[in-house]
C-alpha atoms as a PDB file:
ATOM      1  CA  UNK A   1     -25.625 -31.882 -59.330  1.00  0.00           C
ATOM      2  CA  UNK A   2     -25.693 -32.674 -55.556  1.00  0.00           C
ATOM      3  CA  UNK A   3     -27.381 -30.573 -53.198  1.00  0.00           C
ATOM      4  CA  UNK A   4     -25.552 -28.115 -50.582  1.00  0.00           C
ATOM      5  CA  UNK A   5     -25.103 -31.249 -48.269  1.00  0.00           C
ATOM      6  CA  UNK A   6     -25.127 -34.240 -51.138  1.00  0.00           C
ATOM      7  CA  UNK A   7     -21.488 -34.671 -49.886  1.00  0.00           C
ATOM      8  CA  UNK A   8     -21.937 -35.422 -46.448  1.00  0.00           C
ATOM      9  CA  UNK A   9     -25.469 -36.869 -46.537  1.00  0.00           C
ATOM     10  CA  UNK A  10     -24.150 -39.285 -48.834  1.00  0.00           C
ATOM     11  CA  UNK A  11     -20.955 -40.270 -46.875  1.00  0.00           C
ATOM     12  CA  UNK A  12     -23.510 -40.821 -44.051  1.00  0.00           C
ATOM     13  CA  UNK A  13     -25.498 -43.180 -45.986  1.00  0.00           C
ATOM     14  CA  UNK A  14     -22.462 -44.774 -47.271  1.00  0.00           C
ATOM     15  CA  UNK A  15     -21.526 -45.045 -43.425  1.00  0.00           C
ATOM     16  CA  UNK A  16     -24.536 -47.100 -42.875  1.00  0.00           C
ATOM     17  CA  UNK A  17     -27.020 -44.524 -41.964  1.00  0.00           C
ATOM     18  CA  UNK A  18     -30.670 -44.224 -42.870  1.00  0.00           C
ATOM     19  CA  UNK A  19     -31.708 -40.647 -44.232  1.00  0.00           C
ATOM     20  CA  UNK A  20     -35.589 -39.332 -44.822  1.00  0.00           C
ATOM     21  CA  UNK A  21     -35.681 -36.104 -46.134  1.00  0.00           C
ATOM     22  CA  UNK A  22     -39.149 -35.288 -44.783  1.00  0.00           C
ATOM     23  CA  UNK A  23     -39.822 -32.187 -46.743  1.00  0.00           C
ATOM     24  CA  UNK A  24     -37.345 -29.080 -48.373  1.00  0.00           C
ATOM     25  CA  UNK A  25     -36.000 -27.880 -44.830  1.00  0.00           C
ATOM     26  CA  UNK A  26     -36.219 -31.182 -42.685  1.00  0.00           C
ATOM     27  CA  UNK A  27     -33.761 -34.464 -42.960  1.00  0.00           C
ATOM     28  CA  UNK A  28     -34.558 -37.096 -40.746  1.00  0.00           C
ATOM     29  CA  UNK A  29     -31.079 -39.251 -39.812  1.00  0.00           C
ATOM     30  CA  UNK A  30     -31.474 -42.724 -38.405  1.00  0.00           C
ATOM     31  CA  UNK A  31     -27.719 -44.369 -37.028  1.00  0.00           C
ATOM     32  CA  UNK A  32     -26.362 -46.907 -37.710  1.00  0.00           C
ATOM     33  CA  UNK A  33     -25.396 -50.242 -35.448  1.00  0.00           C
ATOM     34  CA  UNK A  34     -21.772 -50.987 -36.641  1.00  0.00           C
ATOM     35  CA  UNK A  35     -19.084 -48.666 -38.607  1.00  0.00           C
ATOM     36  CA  UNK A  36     -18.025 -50.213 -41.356  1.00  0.00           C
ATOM     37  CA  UNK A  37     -14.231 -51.113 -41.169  1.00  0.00           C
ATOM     38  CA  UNK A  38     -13.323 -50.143 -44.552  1.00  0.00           C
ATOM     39  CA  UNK A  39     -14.377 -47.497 -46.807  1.00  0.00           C
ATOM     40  CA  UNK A  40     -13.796 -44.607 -49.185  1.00  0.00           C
ATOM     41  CA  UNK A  41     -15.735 -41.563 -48.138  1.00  0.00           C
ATOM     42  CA  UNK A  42     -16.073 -38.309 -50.374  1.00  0.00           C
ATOM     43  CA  UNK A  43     -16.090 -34.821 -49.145  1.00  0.00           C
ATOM     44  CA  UNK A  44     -16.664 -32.960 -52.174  1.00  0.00           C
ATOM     45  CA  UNK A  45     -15.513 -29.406 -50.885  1.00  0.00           C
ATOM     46  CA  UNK A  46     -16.459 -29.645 -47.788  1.00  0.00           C
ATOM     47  CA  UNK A  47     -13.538 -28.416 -45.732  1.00  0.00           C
ATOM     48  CA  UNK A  48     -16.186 -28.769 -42.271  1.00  0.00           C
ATOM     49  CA  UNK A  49     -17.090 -32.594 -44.142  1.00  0.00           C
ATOM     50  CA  UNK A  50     -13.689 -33.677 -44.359  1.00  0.00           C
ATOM     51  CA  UNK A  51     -13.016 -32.841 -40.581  1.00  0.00           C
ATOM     52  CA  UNK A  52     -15.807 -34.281 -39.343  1.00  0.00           C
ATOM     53  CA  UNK A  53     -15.380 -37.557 -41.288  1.00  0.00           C
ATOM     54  CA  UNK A  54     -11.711 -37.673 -40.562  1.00  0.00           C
ATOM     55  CA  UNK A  55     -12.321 -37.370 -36.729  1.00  0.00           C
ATOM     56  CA  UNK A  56     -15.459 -39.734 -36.783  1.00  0.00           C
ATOM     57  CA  UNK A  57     -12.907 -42.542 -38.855  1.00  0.00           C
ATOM     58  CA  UNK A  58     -10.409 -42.040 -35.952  1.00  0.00           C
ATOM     59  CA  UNK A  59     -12.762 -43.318 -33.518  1.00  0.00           C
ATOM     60  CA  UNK A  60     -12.821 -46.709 -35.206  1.00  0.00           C
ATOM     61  CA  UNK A  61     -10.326 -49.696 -36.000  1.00  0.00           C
ATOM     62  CA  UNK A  62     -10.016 -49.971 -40.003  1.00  0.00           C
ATOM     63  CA  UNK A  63      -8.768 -48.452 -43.175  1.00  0.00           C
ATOM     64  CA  UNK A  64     -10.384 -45.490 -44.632  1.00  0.00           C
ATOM     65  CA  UNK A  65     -10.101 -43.586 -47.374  1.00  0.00           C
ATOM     66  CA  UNK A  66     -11.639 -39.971 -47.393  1.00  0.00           C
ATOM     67  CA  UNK A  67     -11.069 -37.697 -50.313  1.00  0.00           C
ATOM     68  CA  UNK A  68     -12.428 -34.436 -51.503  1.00  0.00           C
ATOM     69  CA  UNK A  69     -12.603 -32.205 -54.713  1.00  0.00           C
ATOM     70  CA  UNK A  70     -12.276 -28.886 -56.179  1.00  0.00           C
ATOM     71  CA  UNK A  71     -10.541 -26.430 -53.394  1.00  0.00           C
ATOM     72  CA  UNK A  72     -10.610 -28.607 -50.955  1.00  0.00           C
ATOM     73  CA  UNK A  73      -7.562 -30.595 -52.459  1.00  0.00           C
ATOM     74  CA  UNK A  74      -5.821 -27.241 -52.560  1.00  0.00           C
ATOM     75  CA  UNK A  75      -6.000 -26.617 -48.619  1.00  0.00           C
ATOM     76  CA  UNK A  76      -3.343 -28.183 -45.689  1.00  0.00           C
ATOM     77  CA  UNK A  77      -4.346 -31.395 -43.676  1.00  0.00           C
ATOM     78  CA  UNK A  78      -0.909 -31.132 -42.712  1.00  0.00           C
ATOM     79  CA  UNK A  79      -2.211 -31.368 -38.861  1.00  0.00           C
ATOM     80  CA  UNK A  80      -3.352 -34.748 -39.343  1.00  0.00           C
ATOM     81  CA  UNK A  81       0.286 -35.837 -39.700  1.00  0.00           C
ATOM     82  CA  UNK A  82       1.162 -35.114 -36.399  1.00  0.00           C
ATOM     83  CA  UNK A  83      -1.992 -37.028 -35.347  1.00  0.00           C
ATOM     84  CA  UNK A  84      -1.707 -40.279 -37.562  1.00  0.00           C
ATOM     85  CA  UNK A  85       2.148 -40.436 -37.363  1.00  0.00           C
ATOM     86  CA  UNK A  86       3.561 -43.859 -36.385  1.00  0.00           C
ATOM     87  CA  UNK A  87       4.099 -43.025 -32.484  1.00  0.00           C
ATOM     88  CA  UNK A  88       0.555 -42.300 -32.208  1.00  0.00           C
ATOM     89  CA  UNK A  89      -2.085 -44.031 -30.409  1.00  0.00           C
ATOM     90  CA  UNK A  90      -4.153 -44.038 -32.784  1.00  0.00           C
ATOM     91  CA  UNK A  91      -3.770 -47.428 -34.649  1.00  0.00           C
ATOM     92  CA  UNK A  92      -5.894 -46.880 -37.985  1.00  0.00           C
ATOM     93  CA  UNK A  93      -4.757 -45.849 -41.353  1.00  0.00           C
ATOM     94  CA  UNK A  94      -6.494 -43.243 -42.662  1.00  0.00           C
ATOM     95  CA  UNK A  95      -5.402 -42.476 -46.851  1.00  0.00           C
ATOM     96  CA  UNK A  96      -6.175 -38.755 -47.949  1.00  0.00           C
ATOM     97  CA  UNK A  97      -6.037 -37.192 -50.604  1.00  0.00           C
ATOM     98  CA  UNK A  98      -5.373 -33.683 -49.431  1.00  0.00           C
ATOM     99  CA  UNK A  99      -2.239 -31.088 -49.451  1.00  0.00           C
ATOM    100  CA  UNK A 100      -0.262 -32.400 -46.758  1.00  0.00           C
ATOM    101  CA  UNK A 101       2.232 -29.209 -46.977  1.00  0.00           C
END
């Protein structure tokens, strides 16, 4: 079982990040140099995760994949369409595996 922030703090060491946890109430995040310019990237049910991720992906060239479980599958990205549509200027491709409608 992951802890209340295994989702993210694992997507951020999948990123390329370093990550002390110092003690029960104290995580220690060191950056990383280059983002990766492919990768799959879990959410769990993170709703606030899967934002954050998507938006920190659209900031970079390359092809990510971010997913999520549980309710999170059950809830609209359907504003990311509008964002990641063909006309936009945004030239990455982003795969979810959300509800879109």
């Amino acid at each position: 079982s992951q802890s209340r922030y295994g989702a993210m703090l694992s997507s951020i060491q999948q990123l390329g990040a370093t990550v002390y946890k110092n003690n029960a109430n104290e995580i220690e995040i060191i950056g990383i140099e280059r983002f990766p310019t492919e990768i799959s990237l879990n959410c769990g049910e993170s709703g606030l995760g899967s934002r954050l991720l998507i938006s920190l992906c659209a900031c970079h060239s390359g092809e990510f994949k971010i997913t999520g479980e549980g309710s999170l599958l059950k809830r609209s990205m359907s504003f990311y369409l509008d964002l990641f549509n063909e006309n936009s200027r945004i030239q990455i491709r982003i795969i979810m595996i959300f509800k879109l409608n």
